[in-house]
Every structure is written in structure tokens, then in C-alpha cells.
C-alpha atoms as a PDB file:
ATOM      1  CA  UNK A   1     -83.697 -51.059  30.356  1.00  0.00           C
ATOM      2  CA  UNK A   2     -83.203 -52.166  33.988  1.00  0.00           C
ATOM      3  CA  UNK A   3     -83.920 -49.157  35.853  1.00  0.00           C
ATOM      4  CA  UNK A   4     -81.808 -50.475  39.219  1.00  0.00           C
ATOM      5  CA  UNK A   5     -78.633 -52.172  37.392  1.00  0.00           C
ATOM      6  CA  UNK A   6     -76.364 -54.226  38.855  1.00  0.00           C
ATOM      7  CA  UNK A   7     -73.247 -51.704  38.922  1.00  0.00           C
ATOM      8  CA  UNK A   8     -69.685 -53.045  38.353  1.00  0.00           C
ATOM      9  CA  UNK A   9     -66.677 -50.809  39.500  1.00  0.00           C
ATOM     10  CA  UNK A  10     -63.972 -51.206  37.238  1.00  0.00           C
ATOM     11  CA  UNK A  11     -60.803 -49.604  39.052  1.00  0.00           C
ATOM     12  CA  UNK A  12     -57.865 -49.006  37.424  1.00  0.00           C
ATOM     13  CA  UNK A  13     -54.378 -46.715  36.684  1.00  0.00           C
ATOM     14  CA  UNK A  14     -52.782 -46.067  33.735  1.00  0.00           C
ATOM     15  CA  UNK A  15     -49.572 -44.570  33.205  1.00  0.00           C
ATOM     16  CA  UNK A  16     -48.790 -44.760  29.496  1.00  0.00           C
ATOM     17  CA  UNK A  17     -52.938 -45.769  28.818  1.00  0.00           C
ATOM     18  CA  UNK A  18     -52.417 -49.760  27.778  1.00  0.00           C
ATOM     19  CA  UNK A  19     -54.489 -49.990  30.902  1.00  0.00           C
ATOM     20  CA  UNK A  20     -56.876 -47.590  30.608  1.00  0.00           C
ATOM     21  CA  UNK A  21     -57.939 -49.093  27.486  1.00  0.00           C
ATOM     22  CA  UNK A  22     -58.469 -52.685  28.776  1.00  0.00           C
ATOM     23  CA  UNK A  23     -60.153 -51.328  31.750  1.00  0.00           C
ATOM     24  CA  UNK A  24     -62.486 -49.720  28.587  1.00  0.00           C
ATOM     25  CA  UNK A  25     -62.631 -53.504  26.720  1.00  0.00           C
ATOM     26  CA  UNK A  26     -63.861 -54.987  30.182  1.00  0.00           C
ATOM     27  CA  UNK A  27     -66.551 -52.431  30.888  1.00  0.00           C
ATOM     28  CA  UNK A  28     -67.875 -52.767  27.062  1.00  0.00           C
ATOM     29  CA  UNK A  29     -67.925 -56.574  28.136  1.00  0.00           C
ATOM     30  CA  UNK A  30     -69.290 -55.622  31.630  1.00  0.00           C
ATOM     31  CA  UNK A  31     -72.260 -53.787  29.757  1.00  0.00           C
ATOM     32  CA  UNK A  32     -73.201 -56.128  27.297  1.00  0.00           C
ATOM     33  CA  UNK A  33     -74.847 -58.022  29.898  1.00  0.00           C
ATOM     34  CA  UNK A  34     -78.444 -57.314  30.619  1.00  0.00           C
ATOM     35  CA  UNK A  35     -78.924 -55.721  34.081  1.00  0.00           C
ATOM     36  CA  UNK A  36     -75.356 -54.610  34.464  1.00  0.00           C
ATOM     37  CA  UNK A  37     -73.735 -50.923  34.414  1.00  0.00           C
ATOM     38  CA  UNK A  38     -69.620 -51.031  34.285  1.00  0.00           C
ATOM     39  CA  UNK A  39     -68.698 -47.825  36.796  1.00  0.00           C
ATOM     40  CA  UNK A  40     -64.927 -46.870  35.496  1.00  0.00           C
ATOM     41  CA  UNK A  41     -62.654 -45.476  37.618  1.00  0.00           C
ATOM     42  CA  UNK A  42     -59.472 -44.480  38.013  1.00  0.00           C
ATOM     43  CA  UNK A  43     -56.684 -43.719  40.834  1.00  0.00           C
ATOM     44  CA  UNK A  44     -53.476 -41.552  41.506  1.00  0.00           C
ATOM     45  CA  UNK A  45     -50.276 -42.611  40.967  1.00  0.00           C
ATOM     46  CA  UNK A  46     -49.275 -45.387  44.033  1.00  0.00           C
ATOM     47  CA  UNK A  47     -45.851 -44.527  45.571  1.00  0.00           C
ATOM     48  CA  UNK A  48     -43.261 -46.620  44.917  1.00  0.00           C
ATOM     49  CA  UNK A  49     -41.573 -45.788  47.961  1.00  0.00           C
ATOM     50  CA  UNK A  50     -42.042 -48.786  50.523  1.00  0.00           C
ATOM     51  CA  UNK A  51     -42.627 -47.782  53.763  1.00  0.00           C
ATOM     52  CA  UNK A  52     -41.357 -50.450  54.950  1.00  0.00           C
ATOM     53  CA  UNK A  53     -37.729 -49.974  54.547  1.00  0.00           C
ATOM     54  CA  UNK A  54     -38.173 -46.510  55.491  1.00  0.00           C
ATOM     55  CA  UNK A  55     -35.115 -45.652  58.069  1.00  0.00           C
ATOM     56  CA  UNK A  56     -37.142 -44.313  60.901  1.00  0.00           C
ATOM     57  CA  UNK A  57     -39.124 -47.621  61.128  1.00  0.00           C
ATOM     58  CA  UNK A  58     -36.992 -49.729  63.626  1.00  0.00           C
ATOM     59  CA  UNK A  59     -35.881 -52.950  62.868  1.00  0.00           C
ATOM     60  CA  UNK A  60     -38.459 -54.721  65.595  1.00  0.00           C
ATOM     61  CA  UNK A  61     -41.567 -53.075  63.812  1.00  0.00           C
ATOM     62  CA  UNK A  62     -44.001 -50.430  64.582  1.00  0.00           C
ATOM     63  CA  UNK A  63     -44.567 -50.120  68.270  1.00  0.00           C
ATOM     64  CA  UNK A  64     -47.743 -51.340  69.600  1.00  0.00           C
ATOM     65  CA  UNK A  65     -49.629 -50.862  72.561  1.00  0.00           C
ATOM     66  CA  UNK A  66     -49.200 -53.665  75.472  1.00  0.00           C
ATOM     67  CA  UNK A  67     -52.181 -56.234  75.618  1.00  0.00           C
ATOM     68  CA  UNK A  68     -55.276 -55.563  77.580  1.00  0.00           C
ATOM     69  CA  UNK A  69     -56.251 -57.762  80.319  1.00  0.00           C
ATOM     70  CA  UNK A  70     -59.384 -58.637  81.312  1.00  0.00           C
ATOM     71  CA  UNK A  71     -60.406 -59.404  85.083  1.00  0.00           C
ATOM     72  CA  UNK A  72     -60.963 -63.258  85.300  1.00  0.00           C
ATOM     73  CA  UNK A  73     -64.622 -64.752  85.488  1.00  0.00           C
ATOM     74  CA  UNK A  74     -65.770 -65.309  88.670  1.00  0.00           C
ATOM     75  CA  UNK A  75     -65.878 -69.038  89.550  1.00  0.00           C
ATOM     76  CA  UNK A  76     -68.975 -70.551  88.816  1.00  0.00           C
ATOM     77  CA  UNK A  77     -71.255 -71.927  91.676  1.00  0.00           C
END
């Protein structure tokens, strides 16, 4: 056994688990190779609100700040 493994994140979310048990196929495939560790994760739900068609977002875009300028180079010699 390697004792530093190469170690594989395998990130995934599941609602109904269909994907939670692929994500447990891959890391059984992950592992079979010598040196390698499959790390299995999961995350929270994602909203499915987009924030981009939020109302208080104006239609231009997010504001941003103006451009900074630089003083020019002095001419060279």
C-alpha cells in the first residue's frame, strides 16, 4: 500500500441517489488503480433561482467601479 496516494475528489449531488451511486461506481474504478484514493463528496442543493434575472439587477449589469489610470511613463532619454 502506497502510503502518500494520489487522492481523487469525486464531487457530486444527488437528489433522488442515481447520482450518488455512480459517483460510488467511479470511485470503486478510481481505487482500483494502484497509488490512487477516490475522496467522495457531496454538496447542498444548488438554487435554481438565477440571479441573473433577479429584478433588482438592472438591465445594464452590475455596476462597476470606473477604470484606474495610471500616470504615463516618463519619456525615455
Amino acid at each position: 500500500m502506497n502510503p502518500n496516494p494520489l487522492k481523487i475528489l469525486v464531487l457530486y449531488y444527488s437528489q433522488n441517489g442515481s447520482t450518488l451511486n455512480l459517483a460510488r461506481q467511479i470511485a470503486r474504478g478510481i481505487e482500483s488503480v494502484a497509488g490512487c484514493e477516490a475522496v467522495l463528496r457531496t454538496v447542498p442543493k444548488v438554487s435554481t433561482v438565477c440571479e441573473a434575472v433577479e429584478k433588482d439587477i438592472p438591465d445594464s449589469g452590475a455596476p462597476t467601479p470606473p477604470p484606474k489610470t495610471s500616470k504615463p511613463a516618463p519619456p525615455s532619454p
